[in-house]
N, C-alpha and C. Protein backbone atom coordinates (compact mmCIF):
# COMPACT_ATOMS: atom_id res chain seq x y z
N UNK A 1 52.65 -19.91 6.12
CA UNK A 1 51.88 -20.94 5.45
C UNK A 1 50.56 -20.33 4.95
N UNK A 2 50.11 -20.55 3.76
CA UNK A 2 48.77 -19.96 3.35
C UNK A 2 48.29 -20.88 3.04
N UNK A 3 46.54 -20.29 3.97
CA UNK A 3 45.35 -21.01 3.79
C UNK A 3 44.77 -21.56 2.88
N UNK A 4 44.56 -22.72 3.24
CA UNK A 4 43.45 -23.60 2.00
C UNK A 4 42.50 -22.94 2.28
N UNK A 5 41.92 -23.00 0.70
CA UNK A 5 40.48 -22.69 0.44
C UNK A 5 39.27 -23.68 0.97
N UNK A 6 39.12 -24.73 1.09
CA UNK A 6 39.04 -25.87 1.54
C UNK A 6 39.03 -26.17 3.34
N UNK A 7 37.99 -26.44 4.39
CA UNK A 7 38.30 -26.41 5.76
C UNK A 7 37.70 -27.94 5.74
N UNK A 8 36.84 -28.05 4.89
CA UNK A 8 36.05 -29.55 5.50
C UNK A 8 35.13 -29.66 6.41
N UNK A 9 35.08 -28.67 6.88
CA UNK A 9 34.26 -28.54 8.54
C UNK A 9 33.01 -28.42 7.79
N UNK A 10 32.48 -27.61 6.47
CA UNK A 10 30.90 -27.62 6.36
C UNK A 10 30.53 -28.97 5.83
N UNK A 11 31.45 -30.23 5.61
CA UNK A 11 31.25 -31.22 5.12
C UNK A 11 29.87 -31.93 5.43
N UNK A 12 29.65 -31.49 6.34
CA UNK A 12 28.49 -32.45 7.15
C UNK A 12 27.45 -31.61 7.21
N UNK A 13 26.94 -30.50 6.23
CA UNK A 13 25.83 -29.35 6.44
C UNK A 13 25.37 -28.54 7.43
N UNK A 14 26.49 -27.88 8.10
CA UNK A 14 27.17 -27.36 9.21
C UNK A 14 28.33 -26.19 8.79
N UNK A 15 27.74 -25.07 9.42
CA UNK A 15 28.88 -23.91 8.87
C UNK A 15 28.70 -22.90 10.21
N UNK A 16 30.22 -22.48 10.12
CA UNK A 16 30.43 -21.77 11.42
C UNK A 16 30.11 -19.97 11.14
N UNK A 17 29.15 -19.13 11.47
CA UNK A 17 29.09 -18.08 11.88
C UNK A 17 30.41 -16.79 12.23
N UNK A 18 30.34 -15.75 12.15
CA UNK A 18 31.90 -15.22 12.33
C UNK A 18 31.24 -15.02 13.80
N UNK A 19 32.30 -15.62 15.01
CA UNK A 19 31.98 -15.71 16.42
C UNK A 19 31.74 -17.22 16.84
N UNK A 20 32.08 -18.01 16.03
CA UNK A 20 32.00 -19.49 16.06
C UNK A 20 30.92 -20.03 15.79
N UNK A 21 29.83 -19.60 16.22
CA UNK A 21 28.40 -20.16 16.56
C UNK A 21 28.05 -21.16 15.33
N UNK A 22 28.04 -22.53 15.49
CA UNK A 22 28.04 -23.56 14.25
C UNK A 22 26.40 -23.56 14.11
N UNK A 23 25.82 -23.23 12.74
CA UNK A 23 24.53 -23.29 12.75
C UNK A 23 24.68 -24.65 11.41
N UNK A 24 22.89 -24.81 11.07
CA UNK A 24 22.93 -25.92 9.83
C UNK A 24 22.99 -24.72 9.00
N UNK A 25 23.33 -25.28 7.35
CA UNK A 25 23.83 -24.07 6.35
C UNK A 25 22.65 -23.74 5.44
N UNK A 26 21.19 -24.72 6.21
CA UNK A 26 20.14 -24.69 5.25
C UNK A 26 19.08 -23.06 6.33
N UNK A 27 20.09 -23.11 7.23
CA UNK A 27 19.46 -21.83 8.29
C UNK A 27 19.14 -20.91 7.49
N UNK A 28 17.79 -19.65 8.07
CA UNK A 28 17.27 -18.89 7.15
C UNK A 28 19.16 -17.74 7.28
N UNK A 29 19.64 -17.56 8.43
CA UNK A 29 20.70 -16.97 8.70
C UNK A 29 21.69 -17.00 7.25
N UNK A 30 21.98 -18.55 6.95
CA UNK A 30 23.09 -18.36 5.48
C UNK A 30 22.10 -18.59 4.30
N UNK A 31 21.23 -18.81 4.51
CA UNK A 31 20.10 -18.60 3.35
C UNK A 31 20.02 -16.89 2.85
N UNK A 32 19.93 -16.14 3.56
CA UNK A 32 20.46 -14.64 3.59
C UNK A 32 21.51 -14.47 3.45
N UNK A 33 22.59 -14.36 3.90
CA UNK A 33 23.63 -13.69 3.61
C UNK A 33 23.95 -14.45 1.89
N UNK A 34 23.50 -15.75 1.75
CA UNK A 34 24.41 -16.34 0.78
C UNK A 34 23.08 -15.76 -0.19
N UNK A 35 22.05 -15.10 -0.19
CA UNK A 35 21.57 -14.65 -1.44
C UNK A 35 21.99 -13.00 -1.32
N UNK A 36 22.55 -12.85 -0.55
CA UNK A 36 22.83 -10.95 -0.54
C UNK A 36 24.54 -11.39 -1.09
N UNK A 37 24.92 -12.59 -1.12
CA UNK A 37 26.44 -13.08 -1.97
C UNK A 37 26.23 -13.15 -3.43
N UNK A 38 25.10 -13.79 -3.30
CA UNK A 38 24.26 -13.89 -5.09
C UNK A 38 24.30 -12.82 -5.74
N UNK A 39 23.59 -11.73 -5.18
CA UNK A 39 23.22 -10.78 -5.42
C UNK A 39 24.59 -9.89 -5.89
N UNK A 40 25.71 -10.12 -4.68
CA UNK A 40 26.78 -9.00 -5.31
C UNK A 40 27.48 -9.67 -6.62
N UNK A 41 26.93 -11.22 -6.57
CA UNK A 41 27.80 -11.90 -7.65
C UNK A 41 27.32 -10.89 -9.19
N UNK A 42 25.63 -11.08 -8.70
CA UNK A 42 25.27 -10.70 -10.32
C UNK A 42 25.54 -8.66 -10.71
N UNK A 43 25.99 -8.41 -9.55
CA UNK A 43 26.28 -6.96 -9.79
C UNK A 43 27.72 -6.98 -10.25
N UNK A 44 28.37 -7.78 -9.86
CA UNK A 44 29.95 -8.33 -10.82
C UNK A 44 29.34 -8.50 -12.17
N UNK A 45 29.12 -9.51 -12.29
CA UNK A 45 28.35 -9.48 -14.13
C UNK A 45 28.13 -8.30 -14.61
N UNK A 46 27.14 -7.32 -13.93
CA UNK A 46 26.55 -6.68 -14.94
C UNK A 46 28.07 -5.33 -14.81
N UNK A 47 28.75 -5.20 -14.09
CA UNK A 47 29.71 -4.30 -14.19
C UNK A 47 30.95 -4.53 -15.34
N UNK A 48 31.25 -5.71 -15.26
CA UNK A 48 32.15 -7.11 -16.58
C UNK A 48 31.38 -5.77 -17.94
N UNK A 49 30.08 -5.98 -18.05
CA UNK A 49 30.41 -5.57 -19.21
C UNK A 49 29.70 -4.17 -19.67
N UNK A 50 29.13 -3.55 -20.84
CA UNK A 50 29.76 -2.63 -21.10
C UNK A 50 28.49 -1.44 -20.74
N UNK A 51 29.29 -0.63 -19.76
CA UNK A 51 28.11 0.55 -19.24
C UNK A 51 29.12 1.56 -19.09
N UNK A 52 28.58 2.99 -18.51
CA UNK A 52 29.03 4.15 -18.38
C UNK A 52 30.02 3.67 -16.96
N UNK A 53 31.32 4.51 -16.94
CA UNK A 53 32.20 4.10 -16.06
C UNK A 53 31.50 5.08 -14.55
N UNK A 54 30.63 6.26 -14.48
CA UNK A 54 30.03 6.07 -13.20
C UNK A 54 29.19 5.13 -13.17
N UNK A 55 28.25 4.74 -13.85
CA UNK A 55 27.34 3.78 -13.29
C UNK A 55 28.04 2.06 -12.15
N UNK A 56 29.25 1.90 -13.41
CA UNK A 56 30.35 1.13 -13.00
C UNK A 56 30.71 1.19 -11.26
N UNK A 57 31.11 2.45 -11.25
CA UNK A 57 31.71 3.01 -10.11
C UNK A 57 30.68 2.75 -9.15
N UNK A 58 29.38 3.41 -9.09
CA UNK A 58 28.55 3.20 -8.25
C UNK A 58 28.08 1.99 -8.07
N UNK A 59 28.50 1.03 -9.13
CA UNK A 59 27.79 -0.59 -9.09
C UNK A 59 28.69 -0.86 -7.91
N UNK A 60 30.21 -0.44 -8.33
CA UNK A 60 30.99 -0.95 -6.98
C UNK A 60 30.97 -1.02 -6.05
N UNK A 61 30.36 0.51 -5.96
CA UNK A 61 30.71 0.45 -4.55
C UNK A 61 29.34 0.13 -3.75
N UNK A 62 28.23 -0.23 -4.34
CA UNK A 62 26.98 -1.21 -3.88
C UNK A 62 27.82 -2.27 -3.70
N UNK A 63 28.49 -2.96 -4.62
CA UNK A 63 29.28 -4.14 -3.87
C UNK A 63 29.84 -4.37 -2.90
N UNK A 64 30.78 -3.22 -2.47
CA UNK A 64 31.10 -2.86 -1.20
C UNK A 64 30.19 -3.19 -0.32
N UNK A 65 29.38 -2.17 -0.40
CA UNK A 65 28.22 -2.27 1.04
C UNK A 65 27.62 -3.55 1.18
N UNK A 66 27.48 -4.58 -0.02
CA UNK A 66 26.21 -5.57 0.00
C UNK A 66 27.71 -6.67 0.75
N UNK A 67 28.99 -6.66 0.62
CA UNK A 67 29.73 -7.19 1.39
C UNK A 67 29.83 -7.24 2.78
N UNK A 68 29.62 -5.57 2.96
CA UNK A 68 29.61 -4.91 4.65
C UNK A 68 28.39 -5.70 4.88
N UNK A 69 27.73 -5.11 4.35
CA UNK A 69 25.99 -6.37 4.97
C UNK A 69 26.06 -7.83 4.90
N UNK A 70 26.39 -8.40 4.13
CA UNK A 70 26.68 -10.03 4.07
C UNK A 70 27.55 -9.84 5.71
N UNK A 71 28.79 -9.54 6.12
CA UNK A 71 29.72 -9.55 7.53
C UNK A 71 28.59 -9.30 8.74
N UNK A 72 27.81 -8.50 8.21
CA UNK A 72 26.88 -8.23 9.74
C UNK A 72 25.89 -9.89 9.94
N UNK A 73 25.13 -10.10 8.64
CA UNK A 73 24.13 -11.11 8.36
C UNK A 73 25.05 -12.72 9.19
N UNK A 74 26.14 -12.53 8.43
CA UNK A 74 27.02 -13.63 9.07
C UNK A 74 27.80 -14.02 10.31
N UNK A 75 27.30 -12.68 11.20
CA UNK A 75 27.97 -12.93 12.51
C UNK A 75 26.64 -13.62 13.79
N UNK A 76 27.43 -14.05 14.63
CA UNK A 76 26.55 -14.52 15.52
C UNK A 76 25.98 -13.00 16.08
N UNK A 77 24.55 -13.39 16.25
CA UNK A 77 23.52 -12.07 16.57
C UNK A 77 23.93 -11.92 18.39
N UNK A 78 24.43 -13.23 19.18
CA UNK A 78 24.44 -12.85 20.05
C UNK A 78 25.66 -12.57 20.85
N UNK A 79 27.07 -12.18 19.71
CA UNK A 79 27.92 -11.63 20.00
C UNK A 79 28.44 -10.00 20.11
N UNK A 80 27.88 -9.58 20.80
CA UNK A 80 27.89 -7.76 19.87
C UNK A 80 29.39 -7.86 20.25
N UNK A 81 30.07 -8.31 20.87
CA UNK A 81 31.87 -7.80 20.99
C UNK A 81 32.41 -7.58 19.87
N UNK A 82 32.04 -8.43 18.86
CA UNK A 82 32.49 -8.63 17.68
C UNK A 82 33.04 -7.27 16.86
N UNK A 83 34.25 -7.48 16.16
CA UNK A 83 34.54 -6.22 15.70
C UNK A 83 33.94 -6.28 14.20
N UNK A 84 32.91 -5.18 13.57
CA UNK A 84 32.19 -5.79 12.37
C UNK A 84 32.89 -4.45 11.50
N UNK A 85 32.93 -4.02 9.92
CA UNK A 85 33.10 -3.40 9.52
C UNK A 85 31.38 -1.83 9.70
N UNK A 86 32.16 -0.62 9.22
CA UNK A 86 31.16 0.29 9.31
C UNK A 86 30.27 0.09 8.33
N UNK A 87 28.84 0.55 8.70
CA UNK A 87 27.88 0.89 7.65
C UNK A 87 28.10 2.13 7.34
N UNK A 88 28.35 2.24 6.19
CA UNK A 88 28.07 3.82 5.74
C UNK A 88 26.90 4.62 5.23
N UNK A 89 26.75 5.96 6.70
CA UNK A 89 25.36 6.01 6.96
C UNK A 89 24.26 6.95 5.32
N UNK A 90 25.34 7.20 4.39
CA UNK A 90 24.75 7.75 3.48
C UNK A 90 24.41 6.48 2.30
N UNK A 91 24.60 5.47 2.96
CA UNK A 91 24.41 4.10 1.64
C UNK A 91 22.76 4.21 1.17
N UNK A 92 21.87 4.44 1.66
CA UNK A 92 20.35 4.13 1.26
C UNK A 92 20.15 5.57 0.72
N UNK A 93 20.26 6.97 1.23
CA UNK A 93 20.05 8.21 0.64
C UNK A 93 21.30 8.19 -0.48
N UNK A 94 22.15 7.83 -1.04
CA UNK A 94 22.93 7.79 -2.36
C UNK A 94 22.02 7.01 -3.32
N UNK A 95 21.55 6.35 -2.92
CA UNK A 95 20.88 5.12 -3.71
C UNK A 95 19.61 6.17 -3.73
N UNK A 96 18.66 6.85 -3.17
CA UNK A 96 17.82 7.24 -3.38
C UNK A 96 17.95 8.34 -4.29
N UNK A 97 19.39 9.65 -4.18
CA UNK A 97 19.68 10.74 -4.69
C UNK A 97 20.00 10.26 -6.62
N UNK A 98 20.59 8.47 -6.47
CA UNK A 98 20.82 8.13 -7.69
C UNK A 98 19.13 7.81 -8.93
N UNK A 99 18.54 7.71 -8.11
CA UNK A 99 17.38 7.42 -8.26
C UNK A 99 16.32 8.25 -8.78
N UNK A 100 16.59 9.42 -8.08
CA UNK A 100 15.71 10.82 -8.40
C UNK A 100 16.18 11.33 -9.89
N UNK A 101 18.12 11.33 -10.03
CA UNK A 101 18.14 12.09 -10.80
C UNK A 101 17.95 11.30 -12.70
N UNK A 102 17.76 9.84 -12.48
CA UNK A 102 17.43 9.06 -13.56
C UNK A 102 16.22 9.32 -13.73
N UNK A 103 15.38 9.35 -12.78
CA UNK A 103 13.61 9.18 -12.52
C UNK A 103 13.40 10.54 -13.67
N UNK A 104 14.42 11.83 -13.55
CA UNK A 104 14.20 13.23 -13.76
C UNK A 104 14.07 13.40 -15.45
N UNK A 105 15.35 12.23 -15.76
CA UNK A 105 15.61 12.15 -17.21
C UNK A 105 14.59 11.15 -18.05
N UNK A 106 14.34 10.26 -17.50
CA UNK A 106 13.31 9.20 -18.29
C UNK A 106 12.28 9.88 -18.05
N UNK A 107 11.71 9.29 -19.16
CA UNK A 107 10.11 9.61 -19.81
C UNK A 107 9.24 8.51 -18.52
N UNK A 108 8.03 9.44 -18.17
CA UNK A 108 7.05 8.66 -17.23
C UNK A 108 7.16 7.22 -17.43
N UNK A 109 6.88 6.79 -16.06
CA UNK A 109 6.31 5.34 -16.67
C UNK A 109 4.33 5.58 -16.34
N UNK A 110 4.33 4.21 -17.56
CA UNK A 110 2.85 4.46 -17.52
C UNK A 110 2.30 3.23 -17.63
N UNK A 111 3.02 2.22 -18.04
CA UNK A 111 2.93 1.05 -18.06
C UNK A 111 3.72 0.36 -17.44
N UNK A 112 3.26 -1.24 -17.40
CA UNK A 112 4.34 -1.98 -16.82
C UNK A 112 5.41 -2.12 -17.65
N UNK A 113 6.28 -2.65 -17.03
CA UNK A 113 7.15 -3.03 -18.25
C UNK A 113 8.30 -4.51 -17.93
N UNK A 114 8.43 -5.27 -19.15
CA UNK A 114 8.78 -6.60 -18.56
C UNK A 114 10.45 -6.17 -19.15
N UNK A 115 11.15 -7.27 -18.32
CA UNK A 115 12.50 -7.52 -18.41
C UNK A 115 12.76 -7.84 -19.45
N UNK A 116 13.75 -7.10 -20.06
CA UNK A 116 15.04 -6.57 -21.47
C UNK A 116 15.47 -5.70 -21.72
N UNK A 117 15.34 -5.64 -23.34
CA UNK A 117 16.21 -4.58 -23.52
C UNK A 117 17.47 -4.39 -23.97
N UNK A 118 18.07 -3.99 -23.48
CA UNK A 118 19.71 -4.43 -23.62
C UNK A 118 20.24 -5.56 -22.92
N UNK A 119 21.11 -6.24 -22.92
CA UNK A 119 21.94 -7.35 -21.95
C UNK A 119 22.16 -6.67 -20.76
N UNK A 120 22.63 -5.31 -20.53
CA UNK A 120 22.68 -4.68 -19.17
C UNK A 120 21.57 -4.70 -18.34
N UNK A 121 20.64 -4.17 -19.18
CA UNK A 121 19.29 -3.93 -18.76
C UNK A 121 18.50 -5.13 -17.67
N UNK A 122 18.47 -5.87 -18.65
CA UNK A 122 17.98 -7.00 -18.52
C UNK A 122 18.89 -7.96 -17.73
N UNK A 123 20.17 -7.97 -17.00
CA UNK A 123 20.80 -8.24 -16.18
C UNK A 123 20.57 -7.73 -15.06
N UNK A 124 20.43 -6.17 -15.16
CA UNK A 124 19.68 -5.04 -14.36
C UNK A 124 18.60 -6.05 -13.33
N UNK A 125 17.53 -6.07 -14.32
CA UNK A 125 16.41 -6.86 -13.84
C UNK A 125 16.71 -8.28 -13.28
N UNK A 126 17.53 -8.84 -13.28
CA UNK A 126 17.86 -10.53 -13.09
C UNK A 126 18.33 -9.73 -11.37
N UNK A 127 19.49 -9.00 -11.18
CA UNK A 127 20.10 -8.53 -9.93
C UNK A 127 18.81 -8.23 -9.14
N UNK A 128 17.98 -7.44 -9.83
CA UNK A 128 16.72 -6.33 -8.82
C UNK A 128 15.70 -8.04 -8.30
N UNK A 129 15.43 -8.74 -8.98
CA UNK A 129 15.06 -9.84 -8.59
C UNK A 129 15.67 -10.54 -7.28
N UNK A 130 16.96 -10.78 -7.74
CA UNK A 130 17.52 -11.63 -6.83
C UNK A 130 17.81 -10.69 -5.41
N UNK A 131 18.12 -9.44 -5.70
CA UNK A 131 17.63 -8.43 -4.34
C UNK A 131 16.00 -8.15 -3.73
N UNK A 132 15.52 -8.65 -4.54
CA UNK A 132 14.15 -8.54 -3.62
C UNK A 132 13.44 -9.81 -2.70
N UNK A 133 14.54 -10.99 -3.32
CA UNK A 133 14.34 -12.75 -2.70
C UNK A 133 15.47 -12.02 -1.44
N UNK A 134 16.65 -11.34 -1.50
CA UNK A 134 17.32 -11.13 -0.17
C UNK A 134 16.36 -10.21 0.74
N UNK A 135 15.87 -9.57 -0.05
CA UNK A 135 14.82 -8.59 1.53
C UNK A 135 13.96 -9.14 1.82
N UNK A 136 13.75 -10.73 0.85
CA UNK A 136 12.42 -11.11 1.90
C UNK A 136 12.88 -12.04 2.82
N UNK A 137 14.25 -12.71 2.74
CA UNK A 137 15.04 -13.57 3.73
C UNK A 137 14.76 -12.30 4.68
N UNK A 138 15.45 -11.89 4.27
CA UNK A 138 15.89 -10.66 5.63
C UNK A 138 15.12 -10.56 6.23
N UNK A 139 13.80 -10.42 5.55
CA UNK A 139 12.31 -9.63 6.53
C UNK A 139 12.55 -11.31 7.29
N UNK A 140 12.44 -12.25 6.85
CA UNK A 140 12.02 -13.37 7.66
C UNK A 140 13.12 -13.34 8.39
N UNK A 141 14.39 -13.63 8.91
CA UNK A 141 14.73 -13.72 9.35
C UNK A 141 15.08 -12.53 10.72
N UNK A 142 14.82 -11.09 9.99
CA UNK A 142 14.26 -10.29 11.17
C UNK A 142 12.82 -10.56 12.08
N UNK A 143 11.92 -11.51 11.30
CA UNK A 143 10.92 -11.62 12.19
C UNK A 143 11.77 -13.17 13.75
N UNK A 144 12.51 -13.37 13.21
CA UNK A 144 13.21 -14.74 14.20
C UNK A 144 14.12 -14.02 15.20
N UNK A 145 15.42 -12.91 14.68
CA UNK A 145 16.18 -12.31 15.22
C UNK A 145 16.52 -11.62 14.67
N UNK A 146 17.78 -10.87 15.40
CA UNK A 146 17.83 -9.52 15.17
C UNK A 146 18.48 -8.96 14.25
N UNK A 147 18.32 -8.46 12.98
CA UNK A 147 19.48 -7.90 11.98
C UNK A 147 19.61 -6.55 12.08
N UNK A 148 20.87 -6.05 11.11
CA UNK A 148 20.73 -4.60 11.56
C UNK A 148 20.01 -3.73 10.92
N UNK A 149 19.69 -2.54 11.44
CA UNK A 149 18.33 -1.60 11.61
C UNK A 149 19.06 -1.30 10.00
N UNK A 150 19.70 -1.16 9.54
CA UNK A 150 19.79 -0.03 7.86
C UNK A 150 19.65 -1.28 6.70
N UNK A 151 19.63 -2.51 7.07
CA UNK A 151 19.77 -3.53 6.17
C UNK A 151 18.29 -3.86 5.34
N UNK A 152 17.28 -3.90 6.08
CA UNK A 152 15.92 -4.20 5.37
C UNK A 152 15.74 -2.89 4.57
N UNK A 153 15.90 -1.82 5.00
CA UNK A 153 15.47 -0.72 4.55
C UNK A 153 16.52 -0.65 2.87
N UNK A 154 18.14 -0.97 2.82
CA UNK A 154 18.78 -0.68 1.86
C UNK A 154 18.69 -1.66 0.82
N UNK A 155 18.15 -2.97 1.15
CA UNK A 155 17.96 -3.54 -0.09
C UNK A 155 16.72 -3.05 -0.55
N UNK A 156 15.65 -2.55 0.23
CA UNK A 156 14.44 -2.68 -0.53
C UNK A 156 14.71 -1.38 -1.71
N UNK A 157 15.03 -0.49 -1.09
CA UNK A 157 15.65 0.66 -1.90
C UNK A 157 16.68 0.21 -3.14
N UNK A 158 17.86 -0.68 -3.04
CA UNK A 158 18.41 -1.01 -3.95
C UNK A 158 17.35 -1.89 -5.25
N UNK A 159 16.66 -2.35 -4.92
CA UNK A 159 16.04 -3.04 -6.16
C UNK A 159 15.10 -1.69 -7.07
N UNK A 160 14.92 -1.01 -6.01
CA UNK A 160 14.23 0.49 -6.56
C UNK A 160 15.52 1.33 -7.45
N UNK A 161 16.60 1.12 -6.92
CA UNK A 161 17.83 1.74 -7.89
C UNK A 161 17.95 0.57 -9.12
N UNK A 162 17.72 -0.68 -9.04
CA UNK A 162 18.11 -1.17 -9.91
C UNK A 162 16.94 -1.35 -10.95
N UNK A 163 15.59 -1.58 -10.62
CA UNK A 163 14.78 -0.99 -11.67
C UNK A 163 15.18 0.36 -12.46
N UNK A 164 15.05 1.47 -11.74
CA UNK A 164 15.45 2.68 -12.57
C UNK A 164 16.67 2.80 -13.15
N UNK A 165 18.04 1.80 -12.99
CA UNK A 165 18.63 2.02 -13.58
C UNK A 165 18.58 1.04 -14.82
N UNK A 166 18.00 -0.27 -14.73
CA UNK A 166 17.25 -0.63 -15.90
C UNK A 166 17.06 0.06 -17.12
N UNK A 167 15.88 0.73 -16.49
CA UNK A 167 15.32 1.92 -17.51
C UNK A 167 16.41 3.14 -18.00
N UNK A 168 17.15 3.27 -17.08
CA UNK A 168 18.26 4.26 -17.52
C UNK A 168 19.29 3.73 -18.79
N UNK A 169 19.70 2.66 -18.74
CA UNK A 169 20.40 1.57 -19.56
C UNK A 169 20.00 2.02 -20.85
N UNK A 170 18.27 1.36 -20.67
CA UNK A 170 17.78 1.19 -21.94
C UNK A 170 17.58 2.56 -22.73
N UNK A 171 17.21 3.59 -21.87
CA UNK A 171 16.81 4.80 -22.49
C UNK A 171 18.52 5.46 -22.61
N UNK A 172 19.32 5.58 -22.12
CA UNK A 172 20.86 5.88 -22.61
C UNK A 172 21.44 4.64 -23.44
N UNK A 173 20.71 3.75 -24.31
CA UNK A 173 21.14 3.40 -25.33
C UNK A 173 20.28 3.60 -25.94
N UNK A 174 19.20 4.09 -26.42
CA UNK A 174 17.76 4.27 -27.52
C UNK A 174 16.79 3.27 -27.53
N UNK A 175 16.98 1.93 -26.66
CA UNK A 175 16.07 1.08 -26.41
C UNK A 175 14.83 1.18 -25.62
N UNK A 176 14.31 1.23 -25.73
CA UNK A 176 12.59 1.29 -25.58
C UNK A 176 12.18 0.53 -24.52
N UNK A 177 11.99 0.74 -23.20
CA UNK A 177 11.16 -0.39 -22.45
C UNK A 177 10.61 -1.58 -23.15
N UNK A 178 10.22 -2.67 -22.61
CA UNK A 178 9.19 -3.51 -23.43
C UNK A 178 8.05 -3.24 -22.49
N UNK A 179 7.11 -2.80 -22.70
CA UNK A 179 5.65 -2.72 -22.17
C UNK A 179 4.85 -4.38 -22.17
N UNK A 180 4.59 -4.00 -20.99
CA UNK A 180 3.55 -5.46 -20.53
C UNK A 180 2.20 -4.99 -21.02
N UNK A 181 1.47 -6.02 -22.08
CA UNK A 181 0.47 -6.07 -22.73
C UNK A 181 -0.39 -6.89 -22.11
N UNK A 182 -1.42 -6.72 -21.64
CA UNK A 182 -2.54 -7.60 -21.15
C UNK A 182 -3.01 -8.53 -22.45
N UNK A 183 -2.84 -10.00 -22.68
CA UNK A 183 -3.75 -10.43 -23.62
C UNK A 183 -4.90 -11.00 -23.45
């Protein structure tokens, strides 16, 4: 017999934890995981359409991990029995090594610069946003309990990959930052 999509049980603003633990769904707990869900949603978008097939590749497999992290965010904190998937311990130094070697090819920054550009780009920027509202759940909800030790550290870094790859977008199509003008 296969599962409905459909349980009914969060009907009443109430959702169960992996380990049972029924919390309310307005908890900072699925307030996090469900913006680190956001987050891989809009890295689906920006992969849909049209970029270099590594960048692609590496969008993926950030998806991957921001999944592995959503499974940890969503389990009860005070079950460690729980069988959780691995973190993979090179996820934040890939993201940093991806980082250096864009940083190497673009021209300084010297200014600010506001969101566009291309549709990638500027999707770019919509994701790096909505990853920096998940590291600040996170930080809050690490100040309540306990999340895991590589999770605050890899989003803050991912919005740092996704700025520079922003800029990578725009400068591997001939588009120009837009510079923030003081008026």
């Amino acid at each position: 017999m296969a599962f409905k999509i459909y349980t009914k049980t969060g009907d009443r603003g109430v959702t169960s934890l992996y380990g049972g633990l029924k919390i309310p769904k307005y908890h900072i707990r699925v307030e996090t995981y469900g913006t680190i869900d956001e987050l891989n949603a809009f890295l689906g978008t920006l992969t849909a359409g049209e970029l270099e097939e590594e960048i692609k590749q590496s969008l993926l497999n950030i998806q991957h991990q921001l999944f592995i992290l959503g499974s940890h965010i969503a389990t009860d904190p005070s079950d460690t029995k729980l069988p959780l998937p691995t973190w993979p311990e090179n996820a934040t130094s890939d993201l940093e090594q991806q980082i250096d070697h864009w940083d190497a090819i673009l021209p300084p920054l010297k200014n600010f610069i506001l969101p566009g550009g291309t549709q990638a780009a500027a999707q770019c920027h919509v994701a790096r946003c909505v990853c920096r509202r998940a590291e600040r759940m996170l930080t809050l909800l690490a100040s309540q309990e306990s999340v895991p030790d590589f999770s605050i550290v890899f989003l803050n870094r991912l919005s740092d990959y996704l700025f520079v790859l922003a800029r990578y977008i725009n400068f591997y199509n001939q588009k120009e930052d837009i510079k923030w003008i003081n008026r």
